[in-house]
Protein backbone atom coordinates (compact mmCIF):
# COMPACT_ATOMS: atom_id res chain seq x y z
CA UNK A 1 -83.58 87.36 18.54
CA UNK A 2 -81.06 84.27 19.72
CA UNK A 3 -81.37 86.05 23.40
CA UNK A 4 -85.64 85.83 22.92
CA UNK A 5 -85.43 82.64 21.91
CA UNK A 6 -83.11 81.53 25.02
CA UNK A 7 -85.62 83.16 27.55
CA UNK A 8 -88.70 82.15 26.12
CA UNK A 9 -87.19 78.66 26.24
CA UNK A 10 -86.31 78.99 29.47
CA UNK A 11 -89.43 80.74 30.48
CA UNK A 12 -91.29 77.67 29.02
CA UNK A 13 -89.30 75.29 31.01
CA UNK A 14 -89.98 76.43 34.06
CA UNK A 15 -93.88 76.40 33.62
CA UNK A 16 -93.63 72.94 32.42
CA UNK A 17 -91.81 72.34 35.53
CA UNK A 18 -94.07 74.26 37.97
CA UNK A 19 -97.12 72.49 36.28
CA UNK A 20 -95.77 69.09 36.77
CA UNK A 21 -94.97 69.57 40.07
CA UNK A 22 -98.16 70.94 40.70
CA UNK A 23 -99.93 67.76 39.12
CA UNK A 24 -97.60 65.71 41.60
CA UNK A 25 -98.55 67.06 44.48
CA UNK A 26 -102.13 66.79 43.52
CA UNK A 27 -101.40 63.38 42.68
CA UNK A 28 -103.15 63.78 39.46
CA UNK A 29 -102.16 62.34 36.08
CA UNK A 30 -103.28 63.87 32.70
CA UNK A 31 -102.97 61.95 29.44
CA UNK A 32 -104.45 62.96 26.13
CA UNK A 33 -104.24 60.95 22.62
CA UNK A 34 -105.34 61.24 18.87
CA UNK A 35 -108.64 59.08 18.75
CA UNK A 36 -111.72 60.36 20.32
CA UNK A 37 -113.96 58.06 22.79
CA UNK A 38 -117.53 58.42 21.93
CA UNK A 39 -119.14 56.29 24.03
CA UNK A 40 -117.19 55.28 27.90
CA UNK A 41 -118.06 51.79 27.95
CA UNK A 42 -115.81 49.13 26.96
CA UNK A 43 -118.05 47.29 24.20
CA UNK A 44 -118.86 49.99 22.16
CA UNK A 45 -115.35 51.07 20.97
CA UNK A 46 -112.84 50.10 18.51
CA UNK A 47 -109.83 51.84 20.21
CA UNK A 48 -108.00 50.91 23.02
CA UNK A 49 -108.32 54.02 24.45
CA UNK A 50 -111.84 53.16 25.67
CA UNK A 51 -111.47 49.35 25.34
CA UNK A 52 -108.50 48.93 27.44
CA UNK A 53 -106.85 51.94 28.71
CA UNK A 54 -109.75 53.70 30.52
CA UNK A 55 -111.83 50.41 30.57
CA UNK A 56 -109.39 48.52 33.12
CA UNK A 57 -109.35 51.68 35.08
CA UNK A 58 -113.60 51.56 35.65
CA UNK A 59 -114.02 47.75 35.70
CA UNK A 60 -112.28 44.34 36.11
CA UNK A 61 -111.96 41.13 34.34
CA UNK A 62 -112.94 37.63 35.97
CA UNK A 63 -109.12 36.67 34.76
CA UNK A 64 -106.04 39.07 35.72
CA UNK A 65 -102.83 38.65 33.09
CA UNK A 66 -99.76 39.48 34.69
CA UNK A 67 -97.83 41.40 31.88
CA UNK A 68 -94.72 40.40 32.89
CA UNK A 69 -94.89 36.78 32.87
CA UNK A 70 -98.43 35.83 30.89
CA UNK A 71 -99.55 34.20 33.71
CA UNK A 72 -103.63 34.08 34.86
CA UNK A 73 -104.25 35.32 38.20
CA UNK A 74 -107.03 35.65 40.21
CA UNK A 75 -109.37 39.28 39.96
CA UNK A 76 -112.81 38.79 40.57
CA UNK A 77 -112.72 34.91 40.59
CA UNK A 78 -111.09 33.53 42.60
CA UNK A 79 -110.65 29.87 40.60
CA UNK A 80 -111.84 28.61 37.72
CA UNK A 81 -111.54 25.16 35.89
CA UNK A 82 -112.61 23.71 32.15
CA UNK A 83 -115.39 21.37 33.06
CA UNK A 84 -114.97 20.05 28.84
CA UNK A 85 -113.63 21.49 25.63
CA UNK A 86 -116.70 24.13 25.60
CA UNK A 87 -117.43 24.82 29.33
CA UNK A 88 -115.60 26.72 31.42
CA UNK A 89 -116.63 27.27 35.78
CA UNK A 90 -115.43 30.20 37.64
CA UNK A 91 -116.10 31.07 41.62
CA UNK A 92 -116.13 34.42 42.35
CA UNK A 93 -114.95 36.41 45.23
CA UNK A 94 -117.26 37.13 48.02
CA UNK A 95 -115.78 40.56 49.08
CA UNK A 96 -116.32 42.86 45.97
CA UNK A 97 -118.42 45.72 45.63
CA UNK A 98 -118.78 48.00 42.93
CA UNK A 99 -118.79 51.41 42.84
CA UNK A 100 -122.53 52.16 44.34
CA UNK A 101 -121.65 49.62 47.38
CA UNK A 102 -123.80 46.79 45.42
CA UNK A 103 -122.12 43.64 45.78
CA UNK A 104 -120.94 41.74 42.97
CA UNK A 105 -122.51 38.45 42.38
CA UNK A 106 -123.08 35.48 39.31
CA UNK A 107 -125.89 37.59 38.40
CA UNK A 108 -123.50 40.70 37.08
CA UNK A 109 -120.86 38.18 35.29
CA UNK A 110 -123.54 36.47 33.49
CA UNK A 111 -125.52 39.69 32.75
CA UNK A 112 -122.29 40.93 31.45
CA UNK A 113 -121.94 37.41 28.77
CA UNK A 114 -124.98 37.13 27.81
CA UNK A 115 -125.45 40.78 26.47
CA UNK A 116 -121.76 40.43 24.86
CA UNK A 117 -122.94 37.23 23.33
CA UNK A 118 -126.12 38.42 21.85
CA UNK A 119 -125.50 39.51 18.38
CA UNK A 120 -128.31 41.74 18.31
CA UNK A 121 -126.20 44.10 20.50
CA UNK A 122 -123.70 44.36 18.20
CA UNK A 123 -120.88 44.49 20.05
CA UNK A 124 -118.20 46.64 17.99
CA UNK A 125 -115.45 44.53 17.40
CA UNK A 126 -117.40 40.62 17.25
CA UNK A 127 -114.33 38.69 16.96
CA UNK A 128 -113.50 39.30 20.81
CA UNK A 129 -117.54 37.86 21.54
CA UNK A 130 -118.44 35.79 18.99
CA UNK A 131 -117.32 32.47 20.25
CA UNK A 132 -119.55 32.77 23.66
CA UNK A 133 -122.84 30.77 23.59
CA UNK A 134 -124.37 31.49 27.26
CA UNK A 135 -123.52 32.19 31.04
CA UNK A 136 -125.50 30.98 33.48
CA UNK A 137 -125.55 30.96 37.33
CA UNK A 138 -124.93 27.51 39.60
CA UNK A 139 -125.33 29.87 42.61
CA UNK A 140 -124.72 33.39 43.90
CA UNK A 141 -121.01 33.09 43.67
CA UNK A 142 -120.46 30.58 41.03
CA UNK A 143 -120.66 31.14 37.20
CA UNK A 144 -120.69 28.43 34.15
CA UNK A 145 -119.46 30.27 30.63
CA UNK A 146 -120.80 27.91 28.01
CA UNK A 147 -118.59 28.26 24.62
CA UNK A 148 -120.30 27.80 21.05
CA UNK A 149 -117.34 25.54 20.17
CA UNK A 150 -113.50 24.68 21.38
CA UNK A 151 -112.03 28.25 22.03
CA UNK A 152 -108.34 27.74 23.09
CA UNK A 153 -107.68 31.68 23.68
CA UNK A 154 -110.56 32.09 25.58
CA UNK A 155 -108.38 32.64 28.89
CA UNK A 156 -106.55 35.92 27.14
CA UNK A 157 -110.07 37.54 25.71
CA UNK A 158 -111.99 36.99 29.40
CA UNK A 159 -108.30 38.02 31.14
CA UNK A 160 -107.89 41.55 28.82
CA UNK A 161 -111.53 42.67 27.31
CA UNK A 162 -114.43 41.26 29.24
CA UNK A 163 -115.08 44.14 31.23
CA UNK A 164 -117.82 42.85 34.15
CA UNK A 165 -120.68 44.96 34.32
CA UNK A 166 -123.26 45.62 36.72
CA UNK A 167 -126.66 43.53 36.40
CA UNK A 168 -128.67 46.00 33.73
CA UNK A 169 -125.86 48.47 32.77
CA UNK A 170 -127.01 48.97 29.60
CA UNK A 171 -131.10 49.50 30.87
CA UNK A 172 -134.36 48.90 28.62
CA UNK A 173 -133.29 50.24 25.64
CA UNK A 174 -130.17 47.76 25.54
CA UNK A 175 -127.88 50.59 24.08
CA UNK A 176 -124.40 51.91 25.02
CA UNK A 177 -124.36 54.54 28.01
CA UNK A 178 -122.74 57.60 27.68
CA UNK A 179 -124.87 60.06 29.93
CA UNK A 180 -123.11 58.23 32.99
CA UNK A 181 -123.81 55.62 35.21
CA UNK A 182 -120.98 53.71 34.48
CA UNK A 183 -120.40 51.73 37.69
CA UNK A 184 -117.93 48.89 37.57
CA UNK A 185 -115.45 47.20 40.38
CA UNK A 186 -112.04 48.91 39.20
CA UNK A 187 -109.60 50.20 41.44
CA UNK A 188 -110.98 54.13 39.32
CA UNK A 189 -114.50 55.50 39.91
CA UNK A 190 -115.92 57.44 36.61
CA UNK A 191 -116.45 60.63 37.36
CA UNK A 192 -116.96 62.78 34.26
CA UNK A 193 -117.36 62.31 30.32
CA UNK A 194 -117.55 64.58 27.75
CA UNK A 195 -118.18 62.53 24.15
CA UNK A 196 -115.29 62.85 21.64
CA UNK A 197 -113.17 65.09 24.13
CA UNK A 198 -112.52 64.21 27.49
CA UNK A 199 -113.23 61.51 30.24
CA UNK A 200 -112.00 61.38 34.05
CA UNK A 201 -111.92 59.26 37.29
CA UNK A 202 -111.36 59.10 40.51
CA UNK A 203 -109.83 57.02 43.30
CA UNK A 204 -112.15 54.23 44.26
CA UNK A 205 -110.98 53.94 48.11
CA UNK A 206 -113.18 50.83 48.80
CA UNK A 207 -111.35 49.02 46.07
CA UNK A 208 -110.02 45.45 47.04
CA UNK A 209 -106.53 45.36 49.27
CA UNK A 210 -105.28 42.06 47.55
CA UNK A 211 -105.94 42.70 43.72
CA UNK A 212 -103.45 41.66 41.12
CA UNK A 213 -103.62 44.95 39.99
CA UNK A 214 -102.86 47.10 43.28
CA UNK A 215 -104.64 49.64 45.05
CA UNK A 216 -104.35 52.87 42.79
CA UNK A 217 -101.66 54.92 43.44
CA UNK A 218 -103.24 58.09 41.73
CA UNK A 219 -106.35 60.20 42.95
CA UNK A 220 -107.20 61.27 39.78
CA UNK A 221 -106.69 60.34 35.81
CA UNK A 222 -107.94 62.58 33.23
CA UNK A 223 -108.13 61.73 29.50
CA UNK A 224 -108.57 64.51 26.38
CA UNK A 225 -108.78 63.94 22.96
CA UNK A 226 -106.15 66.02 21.24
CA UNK A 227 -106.26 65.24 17.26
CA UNK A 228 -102.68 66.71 16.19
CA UNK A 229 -99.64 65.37 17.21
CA UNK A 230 -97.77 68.82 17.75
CA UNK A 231 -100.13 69.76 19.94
CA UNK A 232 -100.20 66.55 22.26
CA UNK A 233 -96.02 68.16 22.19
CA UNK A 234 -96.75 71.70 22.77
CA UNK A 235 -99.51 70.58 25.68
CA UNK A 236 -96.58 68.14 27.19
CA UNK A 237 -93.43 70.74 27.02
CA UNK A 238 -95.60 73.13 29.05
CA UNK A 239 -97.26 71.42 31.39
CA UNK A 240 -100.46 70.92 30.19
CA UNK A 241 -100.48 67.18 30.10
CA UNK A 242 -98.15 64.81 31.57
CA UNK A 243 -98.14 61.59 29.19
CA UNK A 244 -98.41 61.16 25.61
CA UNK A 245 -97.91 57.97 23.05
CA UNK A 246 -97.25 56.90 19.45
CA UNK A 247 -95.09 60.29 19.27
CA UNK A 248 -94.22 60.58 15.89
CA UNK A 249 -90.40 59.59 15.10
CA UNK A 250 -89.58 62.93 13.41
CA UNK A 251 -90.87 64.72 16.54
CA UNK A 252 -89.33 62.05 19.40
CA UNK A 253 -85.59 62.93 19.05
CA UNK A 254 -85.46 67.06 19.20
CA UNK A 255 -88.03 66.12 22.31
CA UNK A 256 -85.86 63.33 24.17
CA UNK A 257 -83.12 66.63 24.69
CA UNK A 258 -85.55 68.31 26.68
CA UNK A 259 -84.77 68.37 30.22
CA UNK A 260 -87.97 66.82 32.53
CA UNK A 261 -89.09 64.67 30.08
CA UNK A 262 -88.61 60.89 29.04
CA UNK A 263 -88.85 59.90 24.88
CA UNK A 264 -89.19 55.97 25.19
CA UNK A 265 -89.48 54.23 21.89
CA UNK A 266 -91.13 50.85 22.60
CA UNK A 267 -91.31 47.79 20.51
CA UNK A 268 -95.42 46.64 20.56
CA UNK A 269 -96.86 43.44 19.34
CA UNK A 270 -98.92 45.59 16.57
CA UNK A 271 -97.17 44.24 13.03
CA UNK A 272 -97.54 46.11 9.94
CA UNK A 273 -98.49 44.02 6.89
CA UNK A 274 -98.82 44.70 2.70
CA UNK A 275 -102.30 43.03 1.99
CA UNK A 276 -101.87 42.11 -1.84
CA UNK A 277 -106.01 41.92 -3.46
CA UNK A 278 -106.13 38.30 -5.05
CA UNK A 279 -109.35 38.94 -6.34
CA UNK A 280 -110.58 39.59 -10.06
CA UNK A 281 -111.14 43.44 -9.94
CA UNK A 282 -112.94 45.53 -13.16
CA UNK A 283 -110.67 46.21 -15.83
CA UNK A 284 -108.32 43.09 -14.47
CA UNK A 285 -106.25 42.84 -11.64
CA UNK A 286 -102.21 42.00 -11.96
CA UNK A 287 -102.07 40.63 -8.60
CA UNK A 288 -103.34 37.77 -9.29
CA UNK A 289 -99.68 37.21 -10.87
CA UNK A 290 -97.78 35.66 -7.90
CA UNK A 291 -94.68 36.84 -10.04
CA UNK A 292 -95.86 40.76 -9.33
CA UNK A 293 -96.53 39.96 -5.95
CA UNK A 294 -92.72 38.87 -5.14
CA UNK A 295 -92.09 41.73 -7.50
CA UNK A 296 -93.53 43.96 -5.13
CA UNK A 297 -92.09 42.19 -2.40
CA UNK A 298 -88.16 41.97 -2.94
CA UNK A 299 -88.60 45.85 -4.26
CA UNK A 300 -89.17 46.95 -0.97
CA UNK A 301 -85.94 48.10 1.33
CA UNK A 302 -87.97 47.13 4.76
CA UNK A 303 -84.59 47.37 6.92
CA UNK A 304 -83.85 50.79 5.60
CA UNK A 305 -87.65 52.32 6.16
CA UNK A 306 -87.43 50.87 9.66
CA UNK A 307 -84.23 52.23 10.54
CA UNK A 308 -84.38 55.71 8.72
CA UNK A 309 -88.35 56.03 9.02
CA UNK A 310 -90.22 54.39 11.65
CA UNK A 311 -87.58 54.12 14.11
CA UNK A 312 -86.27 53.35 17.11
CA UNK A 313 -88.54 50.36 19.21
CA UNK A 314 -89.24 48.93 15.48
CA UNK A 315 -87.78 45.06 13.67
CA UNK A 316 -88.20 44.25 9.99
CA UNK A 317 -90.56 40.61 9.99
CA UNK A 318 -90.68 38.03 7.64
CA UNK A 319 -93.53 36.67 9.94
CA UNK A 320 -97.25 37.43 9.66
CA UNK A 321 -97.59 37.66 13.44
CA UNK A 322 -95.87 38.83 16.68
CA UNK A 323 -93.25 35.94 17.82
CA UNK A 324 -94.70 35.56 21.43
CA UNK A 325 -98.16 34.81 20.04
CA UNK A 326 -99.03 31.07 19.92
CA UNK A 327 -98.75 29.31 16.39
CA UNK A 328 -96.12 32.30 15.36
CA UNK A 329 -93.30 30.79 13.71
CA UNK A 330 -90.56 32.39 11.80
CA UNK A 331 -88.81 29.73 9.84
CA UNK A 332 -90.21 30.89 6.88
CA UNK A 333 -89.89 31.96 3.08
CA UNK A 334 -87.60 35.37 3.27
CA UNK A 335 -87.64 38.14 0.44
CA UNK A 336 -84.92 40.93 1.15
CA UNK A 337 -84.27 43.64 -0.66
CA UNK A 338 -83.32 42.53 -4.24
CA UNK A 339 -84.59 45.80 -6.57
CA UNK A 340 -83.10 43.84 -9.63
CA UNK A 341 -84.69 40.66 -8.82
CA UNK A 342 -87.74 42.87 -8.46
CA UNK A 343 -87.38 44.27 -12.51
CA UNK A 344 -86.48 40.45 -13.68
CA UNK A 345 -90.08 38.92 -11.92
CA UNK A 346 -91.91 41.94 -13.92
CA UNK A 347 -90.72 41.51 -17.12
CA UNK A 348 -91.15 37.97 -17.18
CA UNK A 349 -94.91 38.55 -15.85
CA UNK A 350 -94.96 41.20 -19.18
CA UNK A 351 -95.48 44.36 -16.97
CA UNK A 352 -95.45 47.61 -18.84
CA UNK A 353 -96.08 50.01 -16.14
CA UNK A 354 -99.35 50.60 -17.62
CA UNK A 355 -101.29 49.95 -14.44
CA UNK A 356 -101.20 52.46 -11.42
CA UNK A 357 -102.11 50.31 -8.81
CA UNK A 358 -103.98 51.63 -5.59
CA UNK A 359 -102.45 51.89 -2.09
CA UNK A 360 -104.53 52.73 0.87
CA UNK A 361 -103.14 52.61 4.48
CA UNK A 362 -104.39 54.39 8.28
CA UNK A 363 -104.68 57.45 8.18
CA UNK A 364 -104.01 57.50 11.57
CA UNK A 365 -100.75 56.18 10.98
CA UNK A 366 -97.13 57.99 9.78
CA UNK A 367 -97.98 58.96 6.35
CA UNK A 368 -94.32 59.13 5.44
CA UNK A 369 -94.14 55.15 6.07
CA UNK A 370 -96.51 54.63 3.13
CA UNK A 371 -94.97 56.91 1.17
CA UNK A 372 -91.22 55.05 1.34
CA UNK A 373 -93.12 52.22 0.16
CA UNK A 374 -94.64 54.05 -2.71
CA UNK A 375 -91.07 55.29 -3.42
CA UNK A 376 -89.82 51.89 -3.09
CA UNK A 377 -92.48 50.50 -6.38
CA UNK A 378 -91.89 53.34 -8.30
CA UNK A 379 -87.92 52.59 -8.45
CA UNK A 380 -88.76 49.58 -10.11
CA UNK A 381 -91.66 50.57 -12.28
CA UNK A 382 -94.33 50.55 -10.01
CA UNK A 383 -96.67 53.32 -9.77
CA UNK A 384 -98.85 53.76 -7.45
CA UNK A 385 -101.72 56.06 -6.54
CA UNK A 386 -101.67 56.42 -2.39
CA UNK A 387 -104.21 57.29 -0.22
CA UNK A 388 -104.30 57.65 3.55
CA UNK A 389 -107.93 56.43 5.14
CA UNK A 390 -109.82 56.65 8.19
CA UNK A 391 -109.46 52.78 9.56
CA UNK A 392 -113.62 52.34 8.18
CA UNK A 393 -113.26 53.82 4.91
CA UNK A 394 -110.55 51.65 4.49
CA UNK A 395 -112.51 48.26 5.24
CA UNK A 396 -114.86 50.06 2.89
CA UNK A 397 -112.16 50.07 0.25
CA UNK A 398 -111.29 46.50 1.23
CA UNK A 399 -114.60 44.53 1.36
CA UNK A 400 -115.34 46.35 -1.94
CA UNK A 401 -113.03 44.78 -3.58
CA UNK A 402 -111.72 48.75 -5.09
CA UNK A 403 -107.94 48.78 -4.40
CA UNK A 404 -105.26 46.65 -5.14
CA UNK A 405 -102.72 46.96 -1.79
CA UNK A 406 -103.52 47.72 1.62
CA UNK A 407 -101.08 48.73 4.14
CA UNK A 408 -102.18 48.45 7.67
CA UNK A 409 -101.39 47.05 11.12
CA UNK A 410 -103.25 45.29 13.83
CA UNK A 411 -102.47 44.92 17.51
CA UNK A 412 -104.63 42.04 18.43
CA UNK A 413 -105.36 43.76 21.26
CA UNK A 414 -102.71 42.65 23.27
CA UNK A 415 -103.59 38.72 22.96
CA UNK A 416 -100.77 36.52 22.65
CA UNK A 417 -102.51 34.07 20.57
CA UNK A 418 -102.72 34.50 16.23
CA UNK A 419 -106.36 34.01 16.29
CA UNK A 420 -106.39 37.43 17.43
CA UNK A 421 -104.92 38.25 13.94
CA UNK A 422 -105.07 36.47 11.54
CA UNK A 423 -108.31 35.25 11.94
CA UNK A 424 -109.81 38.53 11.09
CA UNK A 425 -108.24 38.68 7.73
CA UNK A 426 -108.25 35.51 6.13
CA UNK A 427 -111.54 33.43 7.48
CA UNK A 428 -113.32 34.63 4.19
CA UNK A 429 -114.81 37.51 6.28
CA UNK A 430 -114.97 41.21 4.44
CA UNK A 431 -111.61 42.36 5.08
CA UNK A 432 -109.94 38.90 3.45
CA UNK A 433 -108.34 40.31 0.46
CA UNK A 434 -107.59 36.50 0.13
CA UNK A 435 -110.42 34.43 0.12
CA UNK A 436 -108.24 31.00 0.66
CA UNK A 437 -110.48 28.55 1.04
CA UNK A 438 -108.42 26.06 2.54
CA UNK A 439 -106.34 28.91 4.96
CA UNK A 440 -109.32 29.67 6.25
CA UNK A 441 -110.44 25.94 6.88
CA UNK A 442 -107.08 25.65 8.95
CA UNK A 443 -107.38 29.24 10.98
CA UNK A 444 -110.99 28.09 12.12
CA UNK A 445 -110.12 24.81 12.97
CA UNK A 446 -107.35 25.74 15.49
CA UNK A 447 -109.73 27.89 17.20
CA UNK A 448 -112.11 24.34 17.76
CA UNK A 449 -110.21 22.16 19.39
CA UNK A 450 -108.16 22.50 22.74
CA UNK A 451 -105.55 19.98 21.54
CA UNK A 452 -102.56 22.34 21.34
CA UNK A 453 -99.97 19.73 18.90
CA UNK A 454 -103.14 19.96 16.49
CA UNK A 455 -103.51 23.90 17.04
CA UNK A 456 -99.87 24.30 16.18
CA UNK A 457 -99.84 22.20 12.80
CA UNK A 458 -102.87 24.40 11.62
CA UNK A 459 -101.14 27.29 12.51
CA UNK A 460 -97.79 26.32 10.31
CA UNK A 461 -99.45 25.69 7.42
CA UNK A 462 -102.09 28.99 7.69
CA UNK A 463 -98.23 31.36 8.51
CA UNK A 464 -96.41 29.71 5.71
CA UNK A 465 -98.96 29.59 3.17
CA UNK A 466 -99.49 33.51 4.04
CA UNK A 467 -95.67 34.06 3.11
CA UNK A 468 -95.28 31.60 0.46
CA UNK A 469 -98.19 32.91 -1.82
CA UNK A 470 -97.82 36.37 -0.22
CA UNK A 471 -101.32 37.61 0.18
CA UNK A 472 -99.15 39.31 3.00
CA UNK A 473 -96.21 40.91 3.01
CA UNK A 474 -95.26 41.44 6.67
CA UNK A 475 -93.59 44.76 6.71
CA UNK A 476 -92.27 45.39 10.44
CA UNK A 477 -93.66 45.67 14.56
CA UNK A 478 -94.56 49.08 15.38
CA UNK A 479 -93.52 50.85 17.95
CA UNK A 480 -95.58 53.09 20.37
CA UNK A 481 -92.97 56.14 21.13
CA UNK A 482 -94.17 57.37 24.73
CA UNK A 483 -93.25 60.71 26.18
CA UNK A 484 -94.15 61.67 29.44
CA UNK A 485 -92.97 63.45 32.28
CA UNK A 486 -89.58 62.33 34.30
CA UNK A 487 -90.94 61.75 37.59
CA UNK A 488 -93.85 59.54 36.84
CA UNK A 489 -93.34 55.93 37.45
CA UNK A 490 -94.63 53.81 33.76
CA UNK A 491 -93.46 50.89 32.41
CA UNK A 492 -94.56 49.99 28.87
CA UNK A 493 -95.65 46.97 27.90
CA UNK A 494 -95.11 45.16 24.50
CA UNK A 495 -99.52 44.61 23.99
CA UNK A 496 -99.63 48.52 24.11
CA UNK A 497 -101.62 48.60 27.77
CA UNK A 498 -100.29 50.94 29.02
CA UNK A 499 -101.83 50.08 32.67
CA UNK A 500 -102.32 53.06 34.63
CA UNK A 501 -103.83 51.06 37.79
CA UNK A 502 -99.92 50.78 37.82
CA UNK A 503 -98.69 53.98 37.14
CA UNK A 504 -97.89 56.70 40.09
CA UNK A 505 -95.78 59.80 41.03
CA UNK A 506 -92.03 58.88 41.98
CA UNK A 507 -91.22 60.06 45.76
């Protein structure tokens, strides 16, 4: 049986091997992950998978970010300049055309703001739109974005998720398109979609020589949708696909031993955060005690779960936000480990254990993490009972004010600024389990002025007053474990783009 084993091993490595090279040659590069892109476009998503990954490859932004210093570069404008607080004026290149030969002009970037602005759209995720009043054209080649109010950020939302569309993408009945016709300017030419499974491009040779983002190095990219983890493994050890992420940690290290391939754990800017419920729930809710709060708190070993559970790539916070974000600090209130401390602040708020209290988290996400955590209250006297979620059901949970704790994370897809975070959960919208009146009066008004001294002292008091009355616990950064094949050129970045424009075969 040992000798089986050692030549169906064998066997196995050299189709991975002959695959790989065979995808090299071809110049082709297969990726698959967990969530499934039902519609192509970039607006009608919540995962990055559609938003970012394969959107970037199909379309541009007016703004390029370079990811290795955070600085704006030119893509399809060629200059821009804040005319006020609320007005910003871009000029666009002259030399683009998208994928049909039609040439871009103001007409396409303002098609492309006003739709995103209108709420009757719905855009999925509002936060990223919801600050844009109008666009509106000063000539063929010259665009003026009108802002409802100051909006600081707005250079890292119009540089990462304002895909430009063509003038009347979305047709007459002003819906998402997934039956094709998905034309954009990107350096990738969408070729093929199949909803919930699989979505491919293709070179786009006429794509423009002096882009920020290169001309693309691959012919083709092909995405699937592969639910389970251990087959994303089994499909990467033989071949079948040549890059994979968020590996799971108990599956990374028996893979990083395998010849051909390359395990890279990689810190992100996604945090991982305890949301405590500080409102009155039926049949009371102990929360409300800022005593069982730190209880909860200093019962939780966060250094050991991130070094024995989530892994390698990972860092225990004490802040409610990634440190290169603007208005992150981290000279803040800090709660270790302290189980004892954890038993004194619950017997002085009278706990008797008689309360189970309700834990939800992502199902999507390692379901041993929650579970440590679980372990963690129970030590002390906490019981809990735990659920695991689909990322809506859980909002569902949230904004119906049914469960005590929520575990969860959030990415701020990939912008650098805590607005991207924070004010999602604590501007008295659904998901604040909070409702801080006066936190929320501070998050909004950094987002309304420009003046970044007066930005920053609203952002100090909204992080401490998070940490002091803990209606979050930060918990730690995640990481994004990639595996992929040895001979493909990526680089991973901490905003969790993994940038395939950038991505090609080594020589």
């Amino acid at each position: 049986m040992k000798l089986l084993g050692k030549v169906l091993s064998v066997a196995l490595l050299s189709v991975s091997a002959t695959a790989a090279l065979a995808q090299q040659e071809a110049n082709k590069l297969r990726w698959a992950s967990t969530q499934a892109i039902t519609a192509p476009d970039p607006y009608y998503n919540f995962h990055r998978e559609a938003m970012l990954l394969n959107g970037q490859l199909v379309w541009d932004t007016l703004v390029y970010r370079n990811p290795n210093d955070g600085t704006y570069e030119p893509l399809l404008a060629t200059e821009w300049e804040w005319k006020d607080d609320t007005t910003l004026q871009f000029k666009l290149r002259q030399d683009v055309k998208f994928h049909d030969g039609k040439p871009l002009t103001s007409a396409d970037v303002v098609y492309t703001y006003n739709y995103i602005a209108n709420p009757d759209n719905k855009i999925n995720v509002q936060s990223n739109v919801n600050w844009i009043d109008r666009a509106e054209a000063q000539d063929d080649y010259t665009v003026t974005l009108h802002l409802k109010a100051p909006f600081p950020p707005a250079l890292e939302y119009i540089s990462t998720l304002h895909a430009i569309l063509p003038e009347g993408f979305y047709g007459e009945a002003q819906a998402a398109n997934v039956d094709g016709g998905l034309i954009g300017t990107g350096p990738y030419v969408f070729a093929e979609f199949v909803p919930g499974s699989s979505m491919k491009v293709t070179k786009f040779d006429g794509y423009f020589a002096d882009s920020p983002k290169g001309l693309p190095k691959l012919d083709e990219i092909e995405f699937r949708t592969i639910p389970e983890a251990s087959t994303q493994l089994a499909e990467l050890m033989s071949g079948g696909v040549d890059w994979i992420w968020y590996v799971p940690s108990d599956q990374a290290a028996p893979l990083a031993n395998r010849d051909g391939l390359v395990v890279d754990p990689a810190e992100t800017m996604r945090i991982t955060f305890l949301s405590y419920n500080m409102r009155e729930m039926e049949g009371g809710n102990p929360l409300t005690d800022k005593r069982v709060r730190e209880a909860i708190a200093y019962a939780i070993d966060r250094e050991t779960i991130v070094s024995r559970i989530v892994g390698a790539g990972s860092t225990a916070i004490d802040a409610p936000c990634f440190r290169t974000q603007f208005g992150c600090r981290d000279d803040l209130t800090k709660r270790g480990y302290d189980p004892e401390k954890a038993k004194a602040l619950l017997a002085e708020a009278g706990w008797d254990g008689s309360v189970t209290l309700s834990l939800v988290g992502n199902a999507i996400r390692d379901r041993a993490w929650i579970e440590a955590v679980a372990g963690y209250l129970a030590a002390v006297g906490i019981n809990t009972d735990v659920q695991l979620l689909q990322w809506a059901a859980l909002q569902e949970r949230v904004a119906g004010n049914t469960v005590h704790l929520s575990m969860a994370d959030w990415g701020s897809y990939g912008v650098n600024d805590v607005s991207a975070l924070l004010n999602n959960f604590f501007t008295l919208t659904p998901d604040d389990m909070a409702r801080d009146q006066e936190l929320s009066d501070a998050l909004i008004a950094a987002t309304k002025t420009v003046d970044q001294d007066a930005r920053k002292k609203s952002y100090d008091f909204a992080v401490s007053r998070i940490v002091d009355e803990l209606y979050w616990q930060p918990m730690w950064t995640n990481p994004a474990t990639y595996a992929y094949d040895a001979d493909l050129a990526f680089t991973p970045f901490p905003d969790e783009n993994p940038r395939f424009f950038l991505v090609g075969w080594n020589d």
